[in-house]
C-alpha atoms as a PDB file:
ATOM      1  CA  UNK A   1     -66.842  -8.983 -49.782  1.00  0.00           C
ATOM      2  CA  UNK A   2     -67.077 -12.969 -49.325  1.00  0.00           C
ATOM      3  CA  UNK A   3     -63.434 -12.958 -49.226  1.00  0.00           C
ATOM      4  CA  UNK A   4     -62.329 -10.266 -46.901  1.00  0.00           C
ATOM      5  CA  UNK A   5     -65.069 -11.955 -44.244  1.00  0.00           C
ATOM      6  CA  UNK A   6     -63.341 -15.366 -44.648  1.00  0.00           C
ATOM      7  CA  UNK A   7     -59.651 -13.299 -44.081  1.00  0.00           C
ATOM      8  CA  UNK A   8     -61.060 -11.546 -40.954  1.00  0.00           C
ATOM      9  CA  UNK A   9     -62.483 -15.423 -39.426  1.00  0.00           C
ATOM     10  CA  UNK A  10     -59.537 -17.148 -39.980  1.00  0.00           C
ATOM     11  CA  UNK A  11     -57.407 -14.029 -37.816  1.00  0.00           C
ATOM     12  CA  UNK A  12     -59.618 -13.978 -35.206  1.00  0.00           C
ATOM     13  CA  UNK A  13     -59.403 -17.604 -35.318  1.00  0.00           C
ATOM     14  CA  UNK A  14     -55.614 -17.833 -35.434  1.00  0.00           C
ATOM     15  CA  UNK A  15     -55.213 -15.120 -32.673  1.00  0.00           C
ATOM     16  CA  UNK A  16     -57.540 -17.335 -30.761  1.00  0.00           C
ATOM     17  CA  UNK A  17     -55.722 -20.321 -30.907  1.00  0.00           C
ATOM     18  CA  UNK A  18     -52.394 -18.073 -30.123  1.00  0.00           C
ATOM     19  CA  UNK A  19     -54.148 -16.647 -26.437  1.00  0.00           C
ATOM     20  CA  UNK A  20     -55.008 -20.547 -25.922  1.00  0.00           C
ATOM     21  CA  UNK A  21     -50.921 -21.377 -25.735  1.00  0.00           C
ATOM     22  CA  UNK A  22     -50.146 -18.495 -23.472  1.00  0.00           C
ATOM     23  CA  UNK A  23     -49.096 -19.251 -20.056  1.00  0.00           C
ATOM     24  CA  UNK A  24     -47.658 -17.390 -17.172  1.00  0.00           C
ATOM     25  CA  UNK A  25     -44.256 -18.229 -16.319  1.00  0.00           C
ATOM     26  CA  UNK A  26     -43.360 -17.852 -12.613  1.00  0.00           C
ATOM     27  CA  UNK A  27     -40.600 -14.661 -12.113  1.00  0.00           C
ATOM     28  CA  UNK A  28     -36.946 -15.767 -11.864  1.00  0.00           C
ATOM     29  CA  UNK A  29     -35.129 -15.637  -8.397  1.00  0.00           C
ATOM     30  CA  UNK A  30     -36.723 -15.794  -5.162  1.00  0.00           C
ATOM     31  CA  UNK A  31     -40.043 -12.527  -4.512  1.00  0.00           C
ATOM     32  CA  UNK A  32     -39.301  -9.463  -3.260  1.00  0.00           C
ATOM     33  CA  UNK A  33     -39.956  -9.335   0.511  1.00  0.00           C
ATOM     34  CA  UNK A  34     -41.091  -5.711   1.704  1.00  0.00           C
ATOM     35  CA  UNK A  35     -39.037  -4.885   4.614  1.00  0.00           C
ATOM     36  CA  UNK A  36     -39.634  -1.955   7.373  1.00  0.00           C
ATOM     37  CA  UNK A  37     -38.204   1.961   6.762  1.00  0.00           C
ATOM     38  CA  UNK A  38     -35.794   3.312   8.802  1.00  0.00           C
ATOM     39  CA  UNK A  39     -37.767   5.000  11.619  1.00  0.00           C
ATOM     40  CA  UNK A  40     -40.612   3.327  10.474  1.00  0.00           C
ATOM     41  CA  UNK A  41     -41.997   6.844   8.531  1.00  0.00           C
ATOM     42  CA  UNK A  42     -42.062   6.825   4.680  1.00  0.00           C
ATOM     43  CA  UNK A  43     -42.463  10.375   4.463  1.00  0.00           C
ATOM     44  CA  UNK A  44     -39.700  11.043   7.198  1.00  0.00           C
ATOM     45  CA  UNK A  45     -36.864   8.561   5.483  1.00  0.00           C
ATOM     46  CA  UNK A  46     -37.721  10.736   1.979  1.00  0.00           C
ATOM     47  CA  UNK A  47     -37.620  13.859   3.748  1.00  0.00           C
ATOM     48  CA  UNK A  48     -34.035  12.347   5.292  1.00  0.00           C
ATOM     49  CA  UNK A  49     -32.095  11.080   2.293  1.00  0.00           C
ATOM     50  CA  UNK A  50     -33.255  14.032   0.249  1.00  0.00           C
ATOM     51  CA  UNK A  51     -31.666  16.324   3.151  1.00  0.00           C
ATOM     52  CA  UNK A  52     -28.590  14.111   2.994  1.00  0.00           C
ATOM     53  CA  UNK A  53     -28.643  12.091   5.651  1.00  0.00           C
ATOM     54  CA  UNK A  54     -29.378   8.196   6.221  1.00  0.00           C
ATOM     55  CA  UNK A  55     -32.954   8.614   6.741  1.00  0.00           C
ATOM     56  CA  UNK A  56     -33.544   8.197  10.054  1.00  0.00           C
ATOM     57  CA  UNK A  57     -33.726  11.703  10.877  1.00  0.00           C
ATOM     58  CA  UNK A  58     -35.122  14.601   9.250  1.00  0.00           C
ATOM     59  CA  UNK A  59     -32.723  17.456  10.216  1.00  0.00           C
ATOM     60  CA  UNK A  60     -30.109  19.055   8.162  1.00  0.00           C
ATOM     61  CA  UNK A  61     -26.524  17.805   8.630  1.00  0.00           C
ATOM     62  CA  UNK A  62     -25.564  21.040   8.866  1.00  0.00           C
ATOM     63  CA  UNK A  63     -26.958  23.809  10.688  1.00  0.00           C
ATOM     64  CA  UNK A  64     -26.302  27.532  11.131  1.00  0.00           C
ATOM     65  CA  UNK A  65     -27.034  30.893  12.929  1.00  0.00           C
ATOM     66  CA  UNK A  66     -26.480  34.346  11.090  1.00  0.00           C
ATOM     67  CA  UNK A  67     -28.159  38.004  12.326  1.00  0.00           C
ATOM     68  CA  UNK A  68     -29.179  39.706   9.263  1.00  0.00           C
ATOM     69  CA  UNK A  69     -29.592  43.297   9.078  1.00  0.00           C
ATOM     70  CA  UNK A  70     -33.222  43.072   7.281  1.00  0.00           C
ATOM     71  CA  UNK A  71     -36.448  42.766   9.480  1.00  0.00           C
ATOM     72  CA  UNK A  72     -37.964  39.597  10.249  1.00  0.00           C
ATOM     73  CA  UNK A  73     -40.827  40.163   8.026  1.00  0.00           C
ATOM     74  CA  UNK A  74     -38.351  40.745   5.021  1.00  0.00           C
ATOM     75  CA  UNK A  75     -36.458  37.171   5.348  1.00  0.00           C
ATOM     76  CA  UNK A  76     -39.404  34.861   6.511  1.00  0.00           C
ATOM     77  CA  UNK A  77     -41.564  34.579   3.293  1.00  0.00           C
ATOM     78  CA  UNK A  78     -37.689  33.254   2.006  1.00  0.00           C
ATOM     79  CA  UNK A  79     -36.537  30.412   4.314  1.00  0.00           C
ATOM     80  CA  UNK A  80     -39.013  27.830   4.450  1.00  0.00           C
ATOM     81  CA  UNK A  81     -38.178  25.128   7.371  1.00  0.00           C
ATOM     82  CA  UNK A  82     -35.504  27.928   9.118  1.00  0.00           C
ATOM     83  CA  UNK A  83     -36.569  30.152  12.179  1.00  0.00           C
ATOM     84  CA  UNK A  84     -36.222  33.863  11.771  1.00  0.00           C
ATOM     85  CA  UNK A  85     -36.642  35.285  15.374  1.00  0.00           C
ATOM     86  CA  UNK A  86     -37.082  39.672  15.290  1.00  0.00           C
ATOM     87  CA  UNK A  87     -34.583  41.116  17.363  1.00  0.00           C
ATOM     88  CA  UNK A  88     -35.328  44.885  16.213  1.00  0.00           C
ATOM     89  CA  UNK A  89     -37.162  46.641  13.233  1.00  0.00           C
ATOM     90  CA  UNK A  90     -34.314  46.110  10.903  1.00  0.00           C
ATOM     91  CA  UNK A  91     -32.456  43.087  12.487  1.00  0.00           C
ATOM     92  CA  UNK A  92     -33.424  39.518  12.914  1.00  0.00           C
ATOM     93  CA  UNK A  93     -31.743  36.108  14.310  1.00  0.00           C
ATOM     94  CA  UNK A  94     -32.119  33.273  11.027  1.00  0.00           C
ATOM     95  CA  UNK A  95     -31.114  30.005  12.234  1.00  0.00           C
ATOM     96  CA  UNK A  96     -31.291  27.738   9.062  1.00  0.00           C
ATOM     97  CA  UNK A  97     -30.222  23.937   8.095  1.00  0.00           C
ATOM     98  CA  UNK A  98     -28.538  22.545   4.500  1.00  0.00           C
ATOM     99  CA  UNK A  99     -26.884  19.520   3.214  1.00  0.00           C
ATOM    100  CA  UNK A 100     -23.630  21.293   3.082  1.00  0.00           C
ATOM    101  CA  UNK A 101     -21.626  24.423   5.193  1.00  0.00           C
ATOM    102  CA  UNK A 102     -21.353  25.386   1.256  1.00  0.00           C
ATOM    103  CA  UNK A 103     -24.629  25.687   0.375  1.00  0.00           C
ATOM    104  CA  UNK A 104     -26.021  27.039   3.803  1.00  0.00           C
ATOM    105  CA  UNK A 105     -23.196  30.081   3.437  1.00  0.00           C
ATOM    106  CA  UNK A 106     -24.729  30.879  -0.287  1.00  0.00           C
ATOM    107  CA  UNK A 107     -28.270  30.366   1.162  1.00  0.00           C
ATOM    108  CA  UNK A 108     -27.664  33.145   3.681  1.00  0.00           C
ATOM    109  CA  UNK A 109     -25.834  35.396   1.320  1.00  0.00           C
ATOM    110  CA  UNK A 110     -28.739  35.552  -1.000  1.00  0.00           C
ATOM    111  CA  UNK A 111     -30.210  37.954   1.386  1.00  0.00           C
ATOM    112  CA  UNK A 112     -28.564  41.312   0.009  1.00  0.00           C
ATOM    113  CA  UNK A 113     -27.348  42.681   3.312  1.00  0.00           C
ATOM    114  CA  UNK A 114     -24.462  42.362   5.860  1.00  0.00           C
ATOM    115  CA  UNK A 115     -23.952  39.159   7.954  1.00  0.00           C
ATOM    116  CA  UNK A 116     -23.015  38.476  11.490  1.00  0.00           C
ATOM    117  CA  UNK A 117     -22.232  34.969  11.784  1.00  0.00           C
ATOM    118  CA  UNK A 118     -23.161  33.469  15.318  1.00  0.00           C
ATOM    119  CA  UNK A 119     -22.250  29.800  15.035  1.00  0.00           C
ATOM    120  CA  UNK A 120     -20.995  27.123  14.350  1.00  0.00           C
ATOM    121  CA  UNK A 121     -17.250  28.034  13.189  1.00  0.00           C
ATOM    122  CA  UNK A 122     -18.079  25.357  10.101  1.00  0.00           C
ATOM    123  CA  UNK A 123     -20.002  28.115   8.507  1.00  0.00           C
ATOM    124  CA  UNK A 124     -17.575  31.079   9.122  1.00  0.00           C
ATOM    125  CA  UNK A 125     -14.892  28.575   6.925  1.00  0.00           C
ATOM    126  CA  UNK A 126     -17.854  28.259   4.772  1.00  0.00           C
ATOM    127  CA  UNK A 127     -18.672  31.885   4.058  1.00  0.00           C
ATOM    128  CA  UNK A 128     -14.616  32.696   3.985  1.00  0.00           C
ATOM    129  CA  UNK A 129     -14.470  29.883   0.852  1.00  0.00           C
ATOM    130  CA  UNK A 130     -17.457  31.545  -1.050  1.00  0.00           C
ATOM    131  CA  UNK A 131     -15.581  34.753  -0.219  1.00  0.00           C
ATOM    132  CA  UNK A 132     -12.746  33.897  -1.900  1.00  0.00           C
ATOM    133  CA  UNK A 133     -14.334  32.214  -4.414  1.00  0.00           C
ATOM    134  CA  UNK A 134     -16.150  35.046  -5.838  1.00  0.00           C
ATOM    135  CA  UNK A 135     -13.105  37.623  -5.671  1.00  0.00           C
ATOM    136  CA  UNK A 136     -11.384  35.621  -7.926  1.00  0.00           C
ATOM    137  CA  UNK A 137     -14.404  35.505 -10.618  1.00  0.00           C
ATOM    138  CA  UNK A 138     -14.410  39.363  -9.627  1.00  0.00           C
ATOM    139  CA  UNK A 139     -10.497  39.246 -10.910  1.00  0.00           C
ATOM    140  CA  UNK A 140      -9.377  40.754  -7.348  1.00  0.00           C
ATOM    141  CA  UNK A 141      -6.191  39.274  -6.390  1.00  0.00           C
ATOM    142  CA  UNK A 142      -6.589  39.819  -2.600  1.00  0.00           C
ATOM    143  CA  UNK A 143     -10.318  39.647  -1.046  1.00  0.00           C
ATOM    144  CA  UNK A 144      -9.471  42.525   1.324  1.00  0.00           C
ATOM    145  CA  UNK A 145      -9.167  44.563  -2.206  1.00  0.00           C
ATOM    146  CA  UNK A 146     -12.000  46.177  -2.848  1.00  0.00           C
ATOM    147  CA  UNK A 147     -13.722  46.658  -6.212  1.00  0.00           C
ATOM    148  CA  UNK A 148     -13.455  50.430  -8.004  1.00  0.00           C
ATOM    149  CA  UNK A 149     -16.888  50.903  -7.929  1.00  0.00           C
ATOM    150  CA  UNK A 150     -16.520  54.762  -9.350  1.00  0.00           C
ATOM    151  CA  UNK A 151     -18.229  54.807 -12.729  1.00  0.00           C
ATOM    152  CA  UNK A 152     -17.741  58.683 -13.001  1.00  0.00           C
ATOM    153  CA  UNK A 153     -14.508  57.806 -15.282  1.00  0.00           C
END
C-alpha cells in the first residue's frame, strides 16, 4: 500500500511541475477582424447563397408562372415560399422561384396534372429539356411519340 501512495505523489507531483511550464503562445498571423454581411442581415445572406445568389438578396434567380389544372387548395400545402392564386375550383395560377429553369420545370411537374406555362420563355426551354430528357429514358425516339399504354396484349 506504502508504495502505490508514494507512485501516486510523485505523478501528481510531476504533472504539477509539467502545468507550471505551460504557456500560451500568441496565434500566428495577424487576428481575424469580423467584417459586416452583405445587406447587413445574417439570416438574409444564408437565405441568399443557399438560393444561389450572392447574398444580398433573398429571391430566386429564377422565377416562373405555370396554371395548373388542380385547385388551389390541392398545390398550396406543396410549395412553400411560391404563391398559388385560385382562379376556379379545379384551376389555380402557381408562381414559384428556384436556383435553376431546370429545377423550377421538375418542381412544377411534380404536380401530376397538365401545365400551361405563362412566363418567362426560360422555363418553356426548361420544361422542353426535361421533356426530352425523359422520352429518351422512356426509349421513345421522337417526344411527339406517344407511349403504348394498352396492357390488354
Amino acid at each position: 500500500m506504502m508504495s502505490m501512495q508514494k507512485t501516486s505523489s510523485r505523478c501528481s507531483h510531476c504533472f504539477r511541475r509539467a502545468v507550471d511550464r505551460i504557456r500560451p503562445r500568441t496565434p500566428t498571423g495577424p487576428r481575424f477582424t469580423p467584417r459586416e454581411f452583405p445587406g447587413g442581415d445574417v439570416s438574409a445572406f444564408i437565405v441568399g447563397r443557399f438560393r444561389g445568389t450572392d447574398g444580398t438578396t433573398t429571391d430566386w434567380p429564377c422565377h416562373g408562372e405555370v396554371v395548373l389544372n388542380l385547385p388551389a387548395t390541392a398545390v398550396a400545402p406543396f410549395v412553400q415560399d411560391g404563391i398559388v392564386e385560385e382562379l376556379g375550383p379545379d384551376r389555380c395560377r402557381l408562381t414559384l422561384g428556384s436556383w435553376s429553369w431546370t429545377d423550377l420545370a421538375a418542381a412544377i411537374g411534380r404536380f401530376d396534372t397538365d401545365i400551361e406555362v405563362i412566363g418567362p420563355p426560360q422555363l418553356t426551354t426548361a420544361f422542353a429539356c426535361l421533356a426530352a430528357r425523359y422520352a429518351n429514358a422512356a426509349g421513345i425516339t421522337h417526344p411527339t411519340q406517344a407511349p403504348d399504354t394498352d396492357t390488354s396484349r
